[in-house]
C-alpha atoms as a PDB file:
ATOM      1  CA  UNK A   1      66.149  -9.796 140.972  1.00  0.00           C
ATOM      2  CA  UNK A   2      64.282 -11.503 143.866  1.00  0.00           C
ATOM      3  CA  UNK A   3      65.550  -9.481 146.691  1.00  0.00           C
ATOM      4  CA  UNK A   4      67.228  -5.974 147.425  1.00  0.00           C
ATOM      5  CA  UNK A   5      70.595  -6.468 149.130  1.00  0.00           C
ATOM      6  CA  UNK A   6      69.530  -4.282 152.000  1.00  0.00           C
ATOM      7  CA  UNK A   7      72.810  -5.039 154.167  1.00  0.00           C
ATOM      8  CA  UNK A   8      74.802  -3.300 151.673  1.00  0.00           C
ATOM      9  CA  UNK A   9      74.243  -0.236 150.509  1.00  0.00           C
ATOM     10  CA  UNK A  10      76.297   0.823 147.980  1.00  0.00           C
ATOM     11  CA  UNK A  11      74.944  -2.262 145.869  1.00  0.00           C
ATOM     12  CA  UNK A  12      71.241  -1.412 147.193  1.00  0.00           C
ATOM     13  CA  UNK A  13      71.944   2.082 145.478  1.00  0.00           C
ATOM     14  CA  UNK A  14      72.890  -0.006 141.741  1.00  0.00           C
ATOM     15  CA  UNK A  15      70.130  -1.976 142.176  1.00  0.00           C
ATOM     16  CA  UNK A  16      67.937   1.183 142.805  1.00  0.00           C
ATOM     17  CA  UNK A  17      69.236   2.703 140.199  1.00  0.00           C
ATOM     18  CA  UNK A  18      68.789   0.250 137.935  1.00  0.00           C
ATOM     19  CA  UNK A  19      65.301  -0.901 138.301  1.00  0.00           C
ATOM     20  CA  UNK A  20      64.610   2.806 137.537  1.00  0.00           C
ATOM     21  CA  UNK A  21      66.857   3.350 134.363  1.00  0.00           C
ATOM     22  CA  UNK A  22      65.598   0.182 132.971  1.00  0.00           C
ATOM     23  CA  UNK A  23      62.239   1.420 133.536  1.00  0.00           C
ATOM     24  CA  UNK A  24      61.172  -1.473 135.566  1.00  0.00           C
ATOM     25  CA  UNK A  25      59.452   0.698 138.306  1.00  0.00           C
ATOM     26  CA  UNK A  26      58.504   4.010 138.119  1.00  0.00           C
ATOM     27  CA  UNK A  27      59.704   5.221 141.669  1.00  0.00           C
ATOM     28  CA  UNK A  28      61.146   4.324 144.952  1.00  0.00           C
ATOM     29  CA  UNK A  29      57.538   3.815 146.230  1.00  0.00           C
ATOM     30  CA  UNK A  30      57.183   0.788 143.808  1.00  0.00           C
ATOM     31  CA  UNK A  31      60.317  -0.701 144.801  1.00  0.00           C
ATOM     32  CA  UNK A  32      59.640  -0.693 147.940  1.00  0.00           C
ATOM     33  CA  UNK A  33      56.058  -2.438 147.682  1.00  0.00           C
ATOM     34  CA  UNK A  34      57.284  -5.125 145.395  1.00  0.00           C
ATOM     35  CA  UNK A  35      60.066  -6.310 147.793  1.00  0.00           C
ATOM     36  CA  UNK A  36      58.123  -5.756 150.967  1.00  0.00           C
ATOM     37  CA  UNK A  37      60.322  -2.877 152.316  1.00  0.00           C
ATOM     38  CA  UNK A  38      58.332   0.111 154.316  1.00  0.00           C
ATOM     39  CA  UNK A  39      59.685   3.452 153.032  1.00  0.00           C
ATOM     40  CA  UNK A  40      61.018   4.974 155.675  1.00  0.00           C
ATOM     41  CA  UNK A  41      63.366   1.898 156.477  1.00  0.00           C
ATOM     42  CA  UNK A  42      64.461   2.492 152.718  1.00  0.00           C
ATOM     43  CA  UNK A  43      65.082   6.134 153.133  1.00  0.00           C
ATOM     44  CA  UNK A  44      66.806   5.200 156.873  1.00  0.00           C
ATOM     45  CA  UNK A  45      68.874   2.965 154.946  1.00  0.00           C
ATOM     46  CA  UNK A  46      69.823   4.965 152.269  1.00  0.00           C
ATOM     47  CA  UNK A  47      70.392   8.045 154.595  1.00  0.00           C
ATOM     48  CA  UNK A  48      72.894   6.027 157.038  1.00  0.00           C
ATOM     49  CA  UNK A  49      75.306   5.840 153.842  1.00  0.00           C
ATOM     50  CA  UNK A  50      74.710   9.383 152.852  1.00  0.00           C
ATOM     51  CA  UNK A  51      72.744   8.779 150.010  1.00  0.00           C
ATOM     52  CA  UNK A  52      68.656   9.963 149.359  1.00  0.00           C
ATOM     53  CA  UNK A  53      66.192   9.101 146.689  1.00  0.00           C
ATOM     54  CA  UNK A  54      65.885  12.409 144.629  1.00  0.00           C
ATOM     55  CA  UNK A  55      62.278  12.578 142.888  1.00  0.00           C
ATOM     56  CA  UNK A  56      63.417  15.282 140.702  1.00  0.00           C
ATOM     57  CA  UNK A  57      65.926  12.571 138.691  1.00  0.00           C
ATOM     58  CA  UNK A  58      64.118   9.600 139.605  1.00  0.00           C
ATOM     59  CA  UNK A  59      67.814   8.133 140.908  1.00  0.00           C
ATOM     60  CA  UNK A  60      69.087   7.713 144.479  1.00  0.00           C
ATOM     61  CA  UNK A  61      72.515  10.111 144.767  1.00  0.00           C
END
């Protein structure tokens, strides 16, 4: 994947959620420094849709 689809969020959330079943990055925080995304825009994202990275499962619900 080159690029998060940031203008849509339910697909952002499968491609979240992939990257960290598949074990490709450990957390959120990596995700967001490979593809150049500041945290808190992820999280404002995320949080306009209803949905928030959860550390405890290491999945966005």
């Amino acid at each position: 994947m080159d690029h998060l689809p940031l203008s849509d969020i339910p697909m952002l959330v499968s491609s979240i959620n992939f990257l960290l079943r598949d074990e490709i990055f450990e957390n959120l925080d990596q995700i967001c420094y490979c593809y150049n995304v500041e945290r808190e825009e992820m999280d404002r994202l995320l949080a306009s849709q209803g949905y928030a990275y959860q550390e405890k499962y290491n999945r966005v619900i």
